[in-house]
C-alpha atoms as a PDB file:
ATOM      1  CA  UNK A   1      16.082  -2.302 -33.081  1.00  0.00           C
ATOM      2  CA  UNK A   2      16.001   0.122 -29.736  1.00  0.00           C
ATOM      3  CA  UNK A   3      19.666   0.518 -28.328  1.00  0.00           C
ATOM      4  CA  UNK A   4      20.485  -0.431 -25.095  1.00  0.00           C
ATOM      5  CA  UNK A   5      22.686  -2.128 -23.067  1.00  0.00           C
ATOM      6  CA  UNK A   6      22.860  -4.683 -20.843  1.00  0.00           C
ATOM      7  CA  UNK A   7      23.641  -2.564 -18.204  1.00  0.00           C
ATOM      8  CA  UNK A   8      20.633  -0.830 -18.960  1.00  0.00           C
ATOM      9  CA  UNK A   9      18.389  -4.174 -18.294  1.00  0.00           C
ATOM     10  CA  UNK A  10      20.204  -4.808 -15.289  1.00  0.00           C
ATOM     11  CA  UNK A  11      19.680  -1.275 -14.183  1.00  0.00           C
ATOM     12  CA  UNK A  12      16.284  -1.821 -15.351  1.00  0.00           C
ATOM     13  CA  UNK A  13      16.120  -5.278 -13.266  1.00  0.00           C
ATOM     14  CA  UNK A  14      17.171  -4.081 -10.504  1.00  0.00           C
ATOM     15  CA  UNK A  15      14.463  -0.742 -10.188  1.00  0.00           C
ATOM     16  CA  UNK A  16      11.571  -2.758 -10.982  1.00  0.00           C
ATOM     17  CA  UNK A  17      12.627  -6.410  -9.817  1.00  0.00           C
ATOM     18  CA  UNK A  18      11.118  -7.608 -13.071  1.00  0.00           C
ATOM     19  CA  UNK A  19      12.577 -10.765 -14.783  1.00  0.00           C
ATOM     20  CA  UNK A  20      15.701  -9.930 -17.142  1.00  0.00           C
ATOM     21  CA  UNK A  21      13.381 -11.140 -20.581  1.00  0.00           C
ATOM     22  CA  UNK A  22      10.644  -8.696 -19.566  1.00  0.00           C
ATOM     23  CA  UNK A  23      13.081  -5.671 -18.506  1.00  0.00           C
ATOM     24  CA  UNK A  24      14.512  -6.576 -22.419  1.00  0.00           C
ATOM     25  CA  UNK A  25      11.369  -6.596 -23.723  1.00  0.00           C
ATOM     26  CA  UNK A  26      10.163  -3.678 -22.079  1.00  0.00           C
ATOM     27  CA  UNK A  27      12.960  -1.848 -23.179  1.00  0.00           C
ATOM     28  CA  UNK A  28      12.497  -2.856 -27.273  1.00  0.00           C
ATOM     29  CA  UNK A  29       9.133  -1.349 -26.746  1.00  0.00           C
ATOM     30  CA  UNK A  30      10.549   1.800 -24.939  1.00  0.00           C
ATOM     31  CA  UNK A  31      13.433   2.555 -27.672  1.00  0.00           C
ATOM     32  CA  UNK A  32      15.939   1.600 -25.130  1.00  0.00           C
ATOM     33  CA  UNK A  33      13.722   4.225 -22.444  1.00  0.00           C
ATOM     34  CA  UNK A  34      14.541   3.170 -19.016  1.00  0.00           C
ATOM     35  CA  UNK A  35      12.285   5.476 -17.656  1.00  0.00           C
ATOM     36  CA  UNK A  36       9.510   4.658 -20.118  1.00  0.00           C
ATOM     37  CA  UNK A  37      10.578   1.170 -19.431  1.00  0.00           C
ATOM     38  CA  UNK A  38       9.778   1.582 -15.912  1.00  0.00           C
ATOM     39  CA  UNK A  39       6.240   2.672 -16.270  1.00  0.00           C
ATOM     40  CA  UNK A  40       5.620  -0.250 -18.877  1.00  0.00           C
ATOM     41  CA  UNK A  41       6.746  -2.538 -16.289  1.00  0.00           C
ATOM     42  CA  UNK A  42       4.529  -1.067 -13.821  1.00  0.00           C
ATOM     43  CA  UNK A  43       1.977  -0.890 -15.666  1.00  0.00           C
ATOM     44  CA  UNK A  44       2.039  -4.382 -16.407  1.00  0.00           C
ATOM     45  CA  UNK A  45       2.315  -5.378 -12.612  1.00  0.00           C
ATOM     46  CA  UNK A  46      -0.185  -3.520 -11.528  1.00  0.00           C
ATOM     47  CA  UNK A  47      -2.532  -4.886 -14.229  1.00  0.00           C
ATOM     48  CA  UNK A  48      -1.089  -8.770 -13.071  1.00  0.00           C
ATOM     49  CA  UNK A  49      -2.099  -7.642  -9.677  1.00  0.00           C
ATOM     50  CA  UNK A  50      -5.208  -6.430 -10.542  1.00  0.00           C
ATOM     51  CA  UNK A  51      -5.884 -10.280 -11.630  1.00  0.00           C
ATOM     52  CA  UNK A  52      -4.498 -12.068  -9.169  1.00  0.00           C
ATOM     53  CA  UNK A  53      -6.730  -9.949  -6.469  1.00  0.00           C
ATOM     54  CA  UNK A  54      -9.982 -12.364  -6.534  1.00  0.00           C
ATOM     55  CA  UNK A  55      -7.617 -15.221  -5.507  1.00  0.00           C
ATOM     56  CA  UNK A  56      -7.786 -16.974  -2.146  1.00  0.00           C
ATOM     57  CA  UNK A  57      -5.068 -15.825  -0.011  1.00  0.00           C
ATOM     58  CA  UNK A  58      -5.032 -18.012   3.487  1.00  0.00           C
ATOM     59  CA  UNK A  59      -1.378 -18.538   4.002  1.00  0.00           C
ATOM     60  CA  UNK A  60       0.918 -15.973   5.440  1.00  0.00           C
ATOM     61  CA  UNK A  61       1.744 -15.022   8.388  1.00  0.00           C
ATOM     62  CA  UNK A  62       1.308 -13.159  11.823  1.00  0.00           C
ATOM     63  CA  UNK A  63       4.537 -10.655  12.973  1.00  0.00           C
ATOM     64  CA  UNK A  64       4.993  -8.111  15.598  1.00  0.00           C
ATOM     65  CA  UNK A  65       7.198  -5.285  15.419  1.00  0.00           C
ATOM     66  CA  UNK A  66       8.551  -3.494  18.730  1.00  0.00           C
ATOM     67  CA  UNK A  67       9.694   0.061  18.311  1.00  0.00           C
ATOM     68  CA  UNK A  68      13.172   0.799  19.630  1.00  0.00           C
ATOM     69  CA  UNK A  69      12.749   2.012  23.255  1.00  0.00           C
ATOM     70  CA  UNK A  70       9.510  -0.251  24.067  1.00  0.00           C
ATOM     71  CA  UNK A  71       7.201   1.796  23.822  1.00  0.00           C
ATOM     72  CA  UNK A  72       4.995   1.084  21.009  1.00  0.00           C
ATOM     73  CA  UNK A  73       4.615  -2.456  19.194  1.00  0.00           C
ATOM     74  CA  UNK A  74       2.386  -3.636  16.411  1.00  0.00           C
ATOM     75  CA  UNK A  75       1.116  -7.480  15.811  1.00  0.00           C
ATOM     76  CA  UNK A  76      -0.101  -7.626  11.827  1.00  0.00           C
ATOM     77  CA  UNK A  77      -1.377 -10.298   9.887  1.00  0.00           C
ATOM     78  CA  UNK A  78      -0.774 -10.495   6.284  1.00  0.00           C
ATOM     79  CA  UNK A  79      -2.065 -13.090   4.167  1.00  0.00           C
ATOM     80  CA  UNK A  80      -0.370 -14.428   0.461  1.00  0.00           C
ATOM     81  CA  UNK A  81      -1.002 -17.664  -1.377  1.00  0.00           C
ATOM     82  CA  UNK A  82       1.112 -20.000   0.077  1.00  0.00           C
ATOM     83  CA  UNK A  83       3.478 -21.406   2.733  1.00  0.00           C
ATOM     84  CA  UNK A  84       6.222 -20.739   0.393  1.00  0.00           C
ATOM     85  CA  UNK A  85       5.692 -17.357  -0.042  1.00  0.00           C
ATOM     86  CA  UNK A  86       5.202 -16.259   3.110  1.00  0.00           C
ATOM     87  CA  UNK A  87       9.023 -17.738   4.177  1.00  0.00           C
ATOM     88  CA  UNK A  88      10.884 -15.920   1.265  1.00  0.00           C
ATOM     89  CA  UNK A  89      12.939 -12.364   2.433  1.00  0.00           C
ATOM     90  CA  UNK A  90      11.009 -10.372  -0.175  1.00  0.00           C
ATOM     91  CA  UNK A  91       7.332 -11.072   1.678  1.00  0.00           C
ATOM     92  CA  UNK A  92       9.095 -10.825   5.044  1.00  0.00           C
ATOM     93  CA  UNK A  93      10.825  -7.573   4.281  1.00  0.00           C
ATOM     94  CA  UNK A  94       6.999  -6.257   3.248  1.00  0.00           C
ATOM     95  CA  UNK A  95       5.313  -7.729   6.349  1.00  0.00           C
ATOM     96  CA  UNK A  96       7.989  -5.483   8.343  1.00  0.00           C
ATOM     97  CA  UNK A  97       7.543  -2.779   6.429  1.00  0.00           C
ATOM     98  CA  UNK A  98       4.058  -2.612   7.121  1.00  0.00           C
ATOM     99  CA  UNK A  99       4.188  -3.424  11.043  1.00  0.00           C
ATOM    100  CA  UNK A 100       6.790  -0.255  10.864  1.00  0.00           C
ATOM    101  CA  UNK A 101       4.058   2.357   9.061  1.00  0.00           C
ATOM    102  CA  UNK A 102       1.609   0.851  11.983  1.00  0.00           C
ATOM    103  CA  UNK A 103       4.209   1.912  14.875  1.00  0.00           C
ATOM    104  CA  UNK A 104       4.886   5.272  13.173  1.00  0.00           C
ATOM    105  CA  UNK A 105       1.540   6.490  11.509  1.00  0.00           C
ATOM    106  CA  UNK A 106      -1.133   4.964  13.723  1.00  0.00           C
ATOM    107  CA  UNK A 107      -3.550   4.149  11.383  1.00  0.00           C
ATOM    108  CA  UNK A 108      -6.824   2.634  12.818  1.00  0.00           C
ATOM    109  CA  UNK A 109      -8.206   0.814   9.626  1.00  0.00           C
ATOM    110  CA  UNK A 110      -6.991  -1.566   7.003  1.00  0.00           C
ATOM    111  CA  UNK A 111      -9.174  -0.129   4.245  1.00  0.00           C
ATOM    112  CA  UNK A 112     -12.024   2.615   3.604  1.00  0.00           C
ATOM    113  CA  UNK A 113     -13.968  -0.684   3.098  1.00  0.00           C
ATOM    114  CA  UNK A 114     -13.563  -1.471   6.603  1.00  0.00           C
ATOM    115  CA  UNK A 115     -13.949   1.688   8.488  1.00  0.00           C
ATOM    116  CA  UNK A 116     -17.261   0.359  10.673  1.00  0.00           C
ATOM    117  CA  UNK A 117     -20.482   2.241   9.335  1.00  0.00           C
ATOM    118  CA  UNK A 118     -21.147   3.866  12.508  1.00  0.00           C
ATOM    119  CA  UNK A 119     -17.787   5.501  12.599  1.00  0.00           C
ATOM    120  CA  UNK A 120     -17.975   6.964   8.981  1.00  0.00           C
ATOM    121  CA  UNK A 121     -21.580   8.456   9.471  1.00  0.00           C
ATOM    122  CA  UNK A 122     -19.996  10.261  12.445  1.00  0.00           C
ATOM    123  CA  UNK A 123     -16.573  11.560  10.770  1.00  0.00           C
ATOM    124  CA  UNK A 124     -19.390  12.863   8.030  1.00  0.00           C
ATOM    125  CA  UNK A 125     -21.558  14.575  10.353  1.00  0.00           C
ATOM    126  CA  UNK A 126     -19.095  16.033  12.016  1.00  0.00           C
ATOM    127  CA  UNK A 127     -17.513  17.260   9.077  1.00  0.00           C
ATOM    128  CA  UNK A 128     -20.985  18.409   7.650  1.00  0.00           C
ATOM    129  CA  UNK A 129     -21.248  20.483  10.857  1.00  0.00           C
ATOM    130  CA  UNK A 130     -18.109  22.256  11.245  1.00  0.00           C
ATOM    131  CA  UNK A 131     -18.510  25.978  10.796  1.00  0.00           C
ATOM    132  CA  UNK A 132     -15.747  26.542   7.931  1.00  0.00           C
ATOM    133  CA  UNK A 133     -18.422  24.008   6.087  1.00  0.00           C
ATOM    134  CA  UNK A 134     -21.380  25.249   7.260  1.00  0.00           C
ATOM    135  CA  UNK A 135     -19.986  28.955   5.357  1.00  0.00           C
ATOM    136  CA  UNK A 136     -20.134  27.786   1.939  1.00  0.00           C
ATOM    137  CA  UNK A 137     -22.675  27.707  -0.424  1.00  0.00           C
ATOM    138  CA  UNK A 138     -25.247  24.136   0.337  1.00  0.00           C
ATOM    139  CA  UNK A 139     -24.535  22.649  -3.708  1.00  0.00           C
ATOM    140  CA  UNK A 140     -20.427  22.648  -2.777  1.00  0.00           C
ATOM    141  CA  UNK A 141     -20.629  21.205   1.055  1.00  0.00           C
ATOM    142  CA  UNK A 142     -21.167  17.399  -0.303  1.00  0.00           C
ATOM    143  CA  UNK A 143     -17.805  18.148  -2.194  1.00  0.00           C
ATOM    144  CA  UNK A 144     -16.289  19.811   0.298  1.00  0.00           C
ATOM    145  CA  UNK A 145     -16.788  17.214   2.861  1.00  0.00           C
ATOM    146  CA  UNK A 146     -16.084  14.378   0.493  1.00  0.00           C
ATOM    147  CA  UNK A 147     -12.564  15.814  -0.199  1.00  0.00           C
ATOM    148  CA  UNK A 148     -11.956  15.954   3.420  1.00  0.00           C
ATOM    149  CA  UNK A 149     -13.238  12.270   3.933  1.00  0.00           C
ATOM    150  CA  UNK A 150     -10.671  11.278   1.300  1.00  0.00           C
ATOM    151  CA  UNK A 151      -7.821  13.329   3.261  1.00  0.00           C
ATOM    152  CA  UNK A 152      -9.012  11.447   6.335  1.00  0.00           C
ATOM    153  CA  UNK A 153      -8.535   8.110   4.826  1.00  0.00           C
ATOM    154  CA  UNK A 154      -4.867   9.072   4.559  1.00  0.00           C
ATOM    155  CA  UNK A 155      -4.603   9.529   8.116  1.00  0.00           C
ATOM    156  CA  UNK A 156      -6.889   6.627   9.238  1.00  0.00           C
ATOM    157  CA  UNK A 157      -6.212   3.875   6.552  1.00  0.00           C
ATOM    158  CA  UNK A 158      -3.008   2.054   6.386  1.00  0.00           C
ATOM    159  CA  UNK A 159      -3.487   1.247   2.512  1.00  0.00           C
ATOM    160  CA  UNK A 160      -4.274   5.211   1.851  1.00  0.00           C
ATOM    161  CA  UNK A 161      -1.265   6.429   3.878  1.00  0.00           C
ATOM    162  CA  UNK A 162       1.920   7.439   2.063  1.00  0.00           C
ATOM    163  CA  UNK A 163       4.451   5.200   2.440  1.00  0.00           C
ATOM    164  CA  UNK A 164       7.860   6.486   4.169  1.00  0.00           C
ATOM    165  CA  UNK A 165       6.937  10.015   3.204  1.00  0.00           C
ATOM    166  CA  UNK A 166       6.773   9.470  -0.934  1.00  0.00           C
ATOM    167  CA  UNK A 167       4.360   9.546  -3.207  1.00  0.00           C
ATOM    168  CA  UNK A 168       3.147   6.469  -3.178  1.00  0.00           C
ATOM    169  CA  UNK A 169       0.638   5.175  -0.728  1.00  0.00           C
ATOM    170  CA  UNK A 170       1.044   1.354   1.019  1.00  0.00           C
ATOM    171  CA  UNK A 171      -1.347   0.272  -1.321  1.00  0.00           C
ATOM    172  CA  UNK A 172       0.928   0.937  -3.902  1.00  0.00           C
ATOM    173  CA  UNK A 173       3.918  -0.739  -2.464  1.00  0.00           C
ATOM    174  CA  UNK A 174       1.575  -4.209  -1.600  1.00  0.00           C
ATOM    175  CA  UNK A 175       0.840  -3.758  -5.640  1.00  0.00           C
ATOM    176  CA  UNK A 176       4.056  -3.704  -6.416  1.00  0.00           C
ATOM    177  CA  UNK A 177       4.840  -6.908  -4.562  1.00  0.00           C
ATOM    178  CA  UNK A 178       2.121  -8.986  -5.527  1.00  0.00           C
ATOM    179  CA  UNK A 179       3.551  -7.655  -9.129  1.00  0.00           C
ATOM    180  CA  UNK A 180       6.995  -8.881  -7.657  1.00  0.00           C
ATOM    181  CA  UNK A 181       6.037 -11.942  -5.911  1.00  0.00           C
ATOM    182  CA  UNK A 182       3.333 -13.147  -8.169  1.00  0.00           C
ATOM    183  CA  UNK A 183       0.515 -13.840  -5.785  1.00  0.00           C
ATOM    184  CA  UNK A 184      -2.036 -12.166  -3.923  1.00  0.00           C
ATOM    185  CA  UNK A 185      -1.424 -10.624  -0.804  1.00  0.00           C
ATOM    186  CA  UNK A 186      -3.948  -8.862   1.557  1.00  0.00           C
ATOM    187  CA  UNK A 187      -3.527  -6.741   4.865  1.00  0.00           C
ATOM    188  CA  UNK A 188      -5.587  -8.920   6.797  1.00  0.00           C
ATOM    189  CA  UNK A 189      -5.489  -6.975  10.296  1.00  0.00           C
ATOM    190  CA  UNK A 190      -3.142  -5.401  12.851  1.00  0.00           C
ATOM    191  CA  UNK A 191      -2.934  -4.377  16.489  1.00  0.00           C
ATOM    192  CA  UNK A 192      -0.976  -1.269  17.537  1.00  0.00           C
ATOM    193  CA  UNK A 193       0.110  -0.922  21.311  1.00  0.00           C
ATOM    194  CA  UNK A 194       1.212   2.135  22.566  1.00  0.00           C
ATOM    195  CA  UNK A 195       2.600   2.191  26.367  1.00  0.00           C
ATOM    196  CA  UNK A 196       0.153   4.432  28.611  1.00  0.00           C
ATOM    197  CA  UNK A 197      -2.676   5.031  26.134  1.00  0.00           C
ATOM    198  CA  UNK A 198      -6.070   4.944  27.289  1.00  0.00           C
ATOM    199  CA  UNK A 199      -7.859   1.857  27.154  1.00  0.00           C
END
């Protein structure tokens, strides 16, 4: 029998926003671990998520987000399950979340998977063509350019950026609520306004 207490599955509740008979169970299987606990949980989520991700996800809803001062605001979409979901706090809280990385980090794309054709052949190009590239030996510049691609992404991607400056990216936090939540969610879009850019 692992030893813990109930503090520790509250603790353990309130980190992971698990139910209280999974934070106990978790924590038999850790030895009474709340950090081992934690990554069980996790684990778990993100494989729930991982199932949940072929359903239909229609409901939702549309916010905007104005930064303080005017000068930059941000309509998003995000889509869950249902009608239900989309009113509670916790998908709220998310949907704000998000609109607040658009305002602050810019990003231009949802997803690598959506980053048009056309403007991924030219990002590689132009990457293929810069002169630090252009140095190295030809067998390493496909590698080279692919690990820049992928440190792109982070800048131009909303799901690849970190979130708030941690080590997780916004893909990771959506994972963790449809963990929480227990239905799918998708970024579906966004619009980002900022006062005098060019159009």
């Amino acid at each position: 029998m692992a030893n813990f207490s109930a503090n520790d599955v509250k603790e353990l509740r309130e980190r992971t926003g698990a139910g209280m008979m999974d934070c106990k169970r978790a924590l038999e299987e850790a030895d009474g671990d709340v950090e081992k606990a934690v990554v069980l949980l996790r684990e778990r989520g993100l494989a729930a998520a991982a199932r949940k991700a072929g359903r239909d996800a229609r409901e939702g809803t549309v916010a905007s987000y104005i930064h303080p001062g005017g000068r930059v605001g941000v309509l998003i979409e995000v889509n869950c399950e249902t009608d239900f979901v989309a009113r509670t706090d916790e998908f709220q809280r998310l949907v704000r979340d998000l609109a607040m990385q658009v305002a602050g980090l810019a990003p231009r794309y949802v997803d690598v998977e959506r980053i048009p054709e056309a403007d991924l052949a030219a990002k590689r190009e132009a990457l293929l063509g810069d002169e630090t590239t252009a140095k190295k030996p030809e067998h390493l510049r496909p590698q080279i350019v692919e690990g820049q691609l992928r440190k792109w992404y982070a800048e131009v991607c909303l799901l690849e950026q970190p979130f708030r400056d941690t080590d997780r990216t916004v893909r990771d936090i959506v994972t963790e609520a449809v963990a929480k939540i227990g239905e799918n969610i998708r970024v579906r879009r966004f619009t980002r306004y900022a006062l005098g850019e060019e159009l």
